[in-house]
N, C-alpha and C. Protein backbone atom coordinates (compact mmCIF):
# COMPACT_ATOMS: atom_id res chain seq x y z
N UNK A 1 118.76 40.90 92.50
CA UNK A 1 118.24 42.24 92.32
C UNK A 1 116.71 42.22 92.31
N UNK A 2 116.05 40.93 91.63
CA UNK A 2 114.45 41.25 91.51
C UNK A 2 114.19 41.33 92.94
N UNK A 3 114.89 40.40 93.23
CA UNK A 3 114.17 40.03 95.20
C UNK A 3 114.20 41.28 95.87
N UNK A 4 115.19 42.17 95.86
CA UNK A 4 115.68 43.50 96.09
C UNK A 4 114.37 44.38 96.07
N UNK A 5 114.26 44.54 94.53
CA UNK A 5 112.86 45.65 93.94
C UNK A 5 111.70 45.08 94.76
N UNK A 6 111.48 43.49 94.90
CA UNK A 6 110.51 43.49 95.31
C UNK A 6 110.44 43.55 96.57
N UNK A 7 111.08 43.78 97.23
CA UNK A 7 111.21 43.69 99.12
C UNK A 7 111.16 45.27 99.07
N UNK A 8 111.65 45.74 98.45
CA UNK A 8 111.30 47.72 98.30
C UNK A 8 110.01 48.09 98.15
N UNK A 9 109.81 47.21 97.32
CA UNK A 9 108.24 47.60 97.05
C UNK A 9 107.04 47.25 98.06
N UNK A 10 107.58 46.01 98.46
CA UNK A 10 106.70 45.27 99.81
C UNK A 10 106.70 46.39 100.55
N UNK A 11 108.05 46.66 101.18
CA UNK A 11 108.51 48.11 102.13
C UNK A 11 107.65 49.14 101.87
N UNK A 12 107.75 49.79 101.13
CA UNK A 12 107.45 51.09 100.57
C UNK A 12 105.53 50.72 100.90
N UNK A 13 104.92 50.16 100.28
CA UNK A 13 103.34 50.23 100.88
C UNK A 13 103.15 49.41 102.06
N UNK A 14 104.18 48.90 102.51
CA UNK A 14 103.98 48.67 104.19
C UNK A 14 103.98 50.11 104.63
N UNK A 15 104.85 50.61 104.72
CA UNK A 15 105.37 51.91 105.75
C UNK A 15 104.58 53.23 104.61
N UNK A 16 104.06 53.09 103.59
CA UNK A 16 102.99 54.05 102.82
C UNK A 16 103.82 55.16 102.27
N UNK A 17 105.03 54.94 101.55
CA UNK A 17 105.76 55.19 100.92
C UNK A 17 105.22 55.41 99.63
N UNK A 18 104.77 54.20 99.11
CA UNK A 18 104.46 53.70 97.49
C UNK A 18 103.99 55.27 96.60
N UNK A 19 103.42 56.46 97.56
CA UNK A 19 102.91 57.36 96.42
C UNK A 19 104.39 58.69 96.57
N UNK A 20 105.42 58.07 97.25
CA UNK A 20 106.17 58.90 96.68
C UNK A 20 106.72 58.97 95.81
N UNK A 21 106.79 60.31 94.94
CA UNK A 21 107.32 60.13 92.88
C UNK A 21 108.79 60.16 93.06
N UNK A 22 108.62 59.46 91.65
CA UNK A 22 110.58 59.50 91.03
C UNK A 22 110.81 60.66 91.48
N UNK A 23 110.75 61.94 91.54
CA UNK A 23 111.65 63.11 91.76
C UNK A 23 111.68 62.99 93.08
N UNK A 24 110.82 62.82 93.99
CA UNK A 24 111.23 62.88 95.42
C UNK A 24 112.46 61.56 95.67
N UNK A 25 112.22 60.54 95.20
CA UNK A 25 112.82 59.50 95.44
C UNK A 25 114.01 59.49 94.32
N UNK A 26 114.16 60.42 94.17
CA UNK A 26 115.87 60.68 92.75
C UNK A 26 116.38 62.10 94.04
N UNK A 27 115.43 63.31 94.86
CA UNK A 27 116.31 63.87 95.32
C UNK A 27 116.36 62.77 96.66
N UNK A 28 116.14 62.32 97.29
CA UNK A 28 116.46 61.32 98.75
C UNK A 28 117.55 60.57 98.24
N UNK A 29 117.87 59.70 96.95
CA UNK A 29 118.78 59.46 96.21
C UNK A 29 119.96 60.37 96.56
N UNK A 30 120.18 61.37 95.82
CA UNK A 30 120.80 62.37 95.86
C UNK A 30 121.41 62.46 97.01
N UNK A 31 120.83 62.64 98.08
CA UNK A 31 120.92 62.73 99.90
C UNK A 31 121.52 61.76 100.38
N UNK A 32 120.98 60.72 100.17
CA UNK A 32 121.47 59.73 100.56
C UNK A 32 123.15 59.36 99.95
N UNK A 33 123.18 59.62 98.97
CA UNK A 33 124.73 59.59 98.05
C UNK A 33 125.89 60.17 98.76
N UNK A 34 125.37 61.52 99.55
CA UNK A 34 126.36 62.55 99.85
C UNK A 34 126.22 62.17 101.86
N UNK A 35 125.40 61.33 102.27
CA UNK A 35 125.61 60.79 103.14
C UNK A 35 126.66 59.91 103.25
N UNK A 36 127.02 58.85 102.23
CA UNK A 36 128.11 57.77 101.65
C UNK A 36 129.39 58.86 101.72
N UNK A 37 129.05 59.70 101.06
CA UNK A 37 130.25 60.50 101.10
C UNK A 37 131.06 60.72 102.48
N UNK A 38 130.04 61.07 103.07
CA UNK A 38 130.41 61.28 104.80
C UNK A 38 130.77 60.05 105.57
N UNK A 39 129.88 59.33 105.15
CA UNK A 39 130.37 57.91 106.01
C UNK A 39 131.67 57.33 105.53
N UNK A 40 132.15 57.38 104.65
CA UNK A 40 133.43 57.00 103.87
C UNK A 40 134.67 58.04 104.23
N UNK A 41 134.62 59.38 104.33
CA UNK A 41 135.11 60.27 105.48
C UNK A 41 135.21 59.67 107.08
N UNK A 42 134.34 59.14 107.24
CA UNK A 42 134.45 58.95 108.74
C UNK A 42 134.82 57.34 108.88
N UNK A 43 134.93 56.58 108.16
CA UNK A 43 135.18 55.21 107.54
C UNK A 43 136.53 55.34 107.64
N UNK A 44 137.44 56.16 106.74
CA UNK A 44 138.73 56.30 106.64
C UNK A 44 139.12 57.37 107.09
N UNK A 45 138.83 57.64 108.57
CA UNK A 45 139.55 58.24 108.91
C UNK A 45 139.55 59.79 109.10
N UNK A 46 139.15 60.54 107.80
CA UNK A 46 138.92 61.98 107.22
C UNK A 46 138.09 62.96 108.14
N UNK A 47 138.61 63.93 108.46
CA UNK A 47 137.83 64.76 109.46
C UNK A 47 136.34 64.78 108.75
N UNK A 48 135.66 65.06 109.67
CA UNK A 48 134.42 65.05 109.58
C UNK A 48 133.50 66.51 110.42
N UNK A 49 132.43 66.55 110.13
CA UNK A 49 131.89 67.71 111.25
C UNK A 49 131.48 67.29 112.12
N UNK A 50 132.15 66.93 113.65
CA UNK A 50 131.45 66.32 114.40
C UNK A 50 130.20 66.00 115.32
N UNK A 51 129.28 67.06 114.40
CA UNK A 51 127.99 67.41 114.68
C UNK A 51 126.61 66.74 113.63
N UNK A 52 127.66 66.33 113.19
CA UNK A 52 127.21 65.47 111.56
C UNK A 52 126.61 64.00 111.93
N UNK A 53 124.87 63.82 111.80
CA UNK A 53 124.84 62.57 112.14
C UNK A 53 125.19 61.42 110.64
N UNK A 54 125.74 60.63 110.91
CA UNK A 54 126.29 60.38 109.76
C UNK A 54 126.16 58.58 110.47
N UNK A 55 125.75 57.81 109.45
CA UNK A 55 125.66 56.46 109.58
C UNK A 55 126.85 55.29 109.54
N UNK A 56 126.83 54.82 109.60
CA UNK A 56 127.92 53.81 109.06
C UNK A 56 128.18 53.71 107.62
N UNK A 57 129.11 53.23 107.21
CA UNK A 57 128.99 52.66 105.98
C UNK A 57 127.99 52.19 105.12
N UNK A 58 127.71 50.90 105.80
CA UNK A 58 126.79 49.83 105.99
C UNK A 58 125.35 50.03 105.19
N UNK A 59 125.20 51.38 106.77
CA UNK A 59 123.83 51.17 106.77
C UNK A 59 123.69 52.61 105.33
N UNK A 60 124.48 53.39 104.88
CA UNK A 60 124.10 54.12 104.07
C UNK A 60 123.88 53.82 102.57
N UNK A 61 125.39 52.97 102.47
CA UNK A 61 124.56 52.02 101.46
C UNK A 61 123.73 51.59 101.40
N UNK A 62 123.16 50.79 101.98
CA UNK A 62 121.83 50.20 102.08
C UNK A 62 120.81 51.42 101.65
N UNK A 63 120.89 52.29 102.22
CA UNK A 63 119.55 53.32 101.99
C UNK A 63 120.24 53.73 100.57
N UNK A 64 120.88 53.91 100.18
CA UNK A 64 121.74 53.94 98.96
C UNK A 64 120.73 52.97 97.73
N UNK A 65 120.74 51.89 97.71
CA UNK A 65 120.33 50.44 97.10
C UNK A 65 118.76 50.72 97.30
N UNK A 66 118.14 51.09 98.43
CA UNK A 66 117.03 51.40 98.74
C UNK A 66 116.49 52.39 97.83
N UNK A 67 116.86 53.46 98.26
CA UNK A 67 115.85 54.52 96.76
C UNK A 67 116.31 54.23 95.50
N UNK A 68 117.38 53.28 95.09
CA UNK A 68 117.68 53.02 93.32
C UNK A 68 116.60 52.03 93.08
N UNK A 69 116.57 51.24 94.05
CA UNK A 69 115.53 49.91 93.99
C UNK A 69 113.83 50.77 93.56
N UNK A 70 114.07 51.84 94.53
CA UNK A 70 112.58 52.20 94.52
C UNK A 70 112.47 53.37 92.96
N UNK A 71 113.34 53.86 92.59
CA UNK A 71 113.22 54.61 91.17
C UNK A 71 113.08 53.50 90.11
N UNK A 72 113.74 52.51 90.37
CA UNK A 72 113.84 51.46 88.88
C UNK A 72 112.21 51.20 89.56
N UNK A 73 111.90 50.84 90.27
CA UNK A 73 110.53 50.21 90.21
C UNK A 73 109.58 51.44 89.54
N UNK A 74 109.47 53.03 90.07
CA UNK A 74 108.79 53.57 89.59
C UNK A 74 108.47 53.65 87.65
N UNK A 75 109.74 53.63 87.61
CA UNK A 75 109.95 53.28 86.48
C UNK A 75 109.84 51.85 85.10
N UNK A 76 109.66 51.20 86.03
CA UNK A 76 109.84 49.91 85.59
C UNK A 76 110.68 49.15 84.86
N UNK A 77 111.81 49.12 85.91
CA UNK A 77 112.69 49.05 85.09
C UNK A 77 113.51 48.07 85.75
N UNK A 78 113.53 46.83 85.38
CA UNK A 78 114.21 45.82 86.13
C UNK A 78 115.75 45.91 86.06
N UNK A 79 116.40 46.28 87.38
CA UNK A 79 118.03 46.32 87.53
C UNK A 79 118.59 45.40 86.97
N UNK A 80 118.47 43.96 87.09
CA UNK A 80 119.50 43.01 86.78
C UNK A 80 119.26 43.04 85.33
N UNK A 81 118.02 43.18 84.73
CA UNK A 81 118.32 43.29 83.07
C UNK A 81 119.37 44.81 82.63
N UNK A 82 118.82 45.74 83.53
CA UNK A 82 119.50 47.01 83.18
C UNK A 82 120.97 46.94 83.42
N UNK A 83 121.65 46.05 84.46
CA UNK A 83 122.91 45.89 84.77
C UNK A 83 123.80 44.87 83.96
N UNK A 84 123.45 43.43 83.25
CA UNK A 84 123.57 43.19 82.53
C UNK A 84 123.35 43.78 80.79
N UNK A 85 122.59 44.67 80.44
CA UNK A 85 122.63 45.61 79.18
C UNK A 85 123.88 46.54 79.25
N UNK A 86 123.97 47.14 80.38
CA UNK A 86 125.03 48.33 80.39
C UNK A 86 126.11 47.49 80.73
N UNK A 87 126.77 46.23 81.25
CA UNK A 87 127.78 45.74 80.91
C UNK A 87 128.29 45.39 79.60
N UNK A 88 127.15 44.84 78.56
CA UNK A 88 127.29 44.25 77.24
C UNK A 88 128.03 45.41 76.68
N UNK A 89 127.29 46.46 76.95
CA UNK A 89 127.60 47.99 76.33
C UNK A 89 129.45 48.40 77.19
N UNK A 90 129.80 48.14 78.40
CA UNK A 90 130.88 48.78 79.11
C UNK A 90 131.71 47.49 78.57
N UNK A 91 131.25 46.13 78.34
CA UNK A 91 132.67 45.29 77.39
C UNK A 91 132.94 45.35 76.13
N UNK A 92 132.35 46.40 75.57
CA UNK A 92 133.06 47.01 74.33
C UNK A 92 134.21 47.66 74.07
N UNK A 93 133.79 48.61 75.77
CA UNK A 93 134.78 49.89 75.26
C UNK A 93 136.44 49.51 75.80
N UNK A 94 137.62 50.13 75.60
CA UNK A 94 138.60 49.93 76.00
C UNK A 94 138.78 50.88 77.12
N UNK A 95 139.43 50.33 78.36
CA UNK A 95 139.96 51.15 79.37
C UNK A 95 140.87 50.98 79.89
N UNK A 96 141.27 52.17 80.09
CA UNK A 96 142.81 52.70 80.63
C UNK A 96 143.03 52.66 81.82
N UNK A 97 143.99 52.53 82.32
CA UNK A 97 144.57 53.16 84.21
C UNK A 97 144.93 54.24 83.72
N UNK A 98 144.53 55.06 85.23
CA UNK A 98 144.71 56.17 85.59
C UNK A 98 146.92 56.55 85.38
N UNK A 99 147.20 55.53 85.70
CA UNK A 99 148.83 55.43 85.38
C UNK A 99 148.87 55.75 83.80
N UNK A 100 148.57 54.71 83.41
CA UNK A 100 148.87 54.90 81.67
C UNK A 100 148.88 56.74 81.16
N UNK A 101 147.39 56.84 81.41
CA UNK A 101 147.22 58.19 81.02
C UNK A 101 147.83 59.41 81.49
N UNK A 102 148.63 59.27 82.66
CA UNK A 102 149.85 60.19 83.16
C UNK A 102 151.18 60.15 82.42
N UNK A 103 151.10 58.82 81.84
CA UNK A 103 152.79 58.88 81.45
C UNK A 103 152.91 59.16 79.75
């Protein structure tokens, strides 16, 4: 993940990115999310609008990973510590299947 933030960040003032703010780069986030949506529609199958430019999988994730990389940096906020904290915190809790809770 550091290598990640920092290849975003390399990116981002290569191509002169670097002064775009968390809110622009939380709504492109946003955009980018509901792109996944589409590509996962068109991934499996699911009609789609066929006027819809819509990426691969692949590559939307990626732009996906791309603006999270670039908000934790605005922020400063290193992912792999943040992803390891919120696990410590998610192996506490108990969880159910979706089965259990039907029957």
């Amino acid at each position: 993940m550091d290598e990640i933030q920092r290849y975003v960040a390399d990116m981002e003032k290569a191509r002169g990115f670097s002064d775009s703010t968390m809110l622009e780069q939380t709504l492109k986030l946003a955009e980018e999310t509901g792109e996944v949506c589409k590509a996962v529609r068109k991934h499996t199958a699911l009609s789609i609008d066929p006027t819809s430019a819509t990426g691969t999988l692949s590559e939307e994730l990626a732009d996906v990973l791309i603006y999270l990389a670039a908000i934790a940096n605005r922020a400063g906020i290193d992912l792999a510590d943040a992803l390891r904290a919120k696990e410590r915190v998610n192996e506490t809790r108990v969880w159910t299947s979706r089965t259990a809770e039907t029957h």
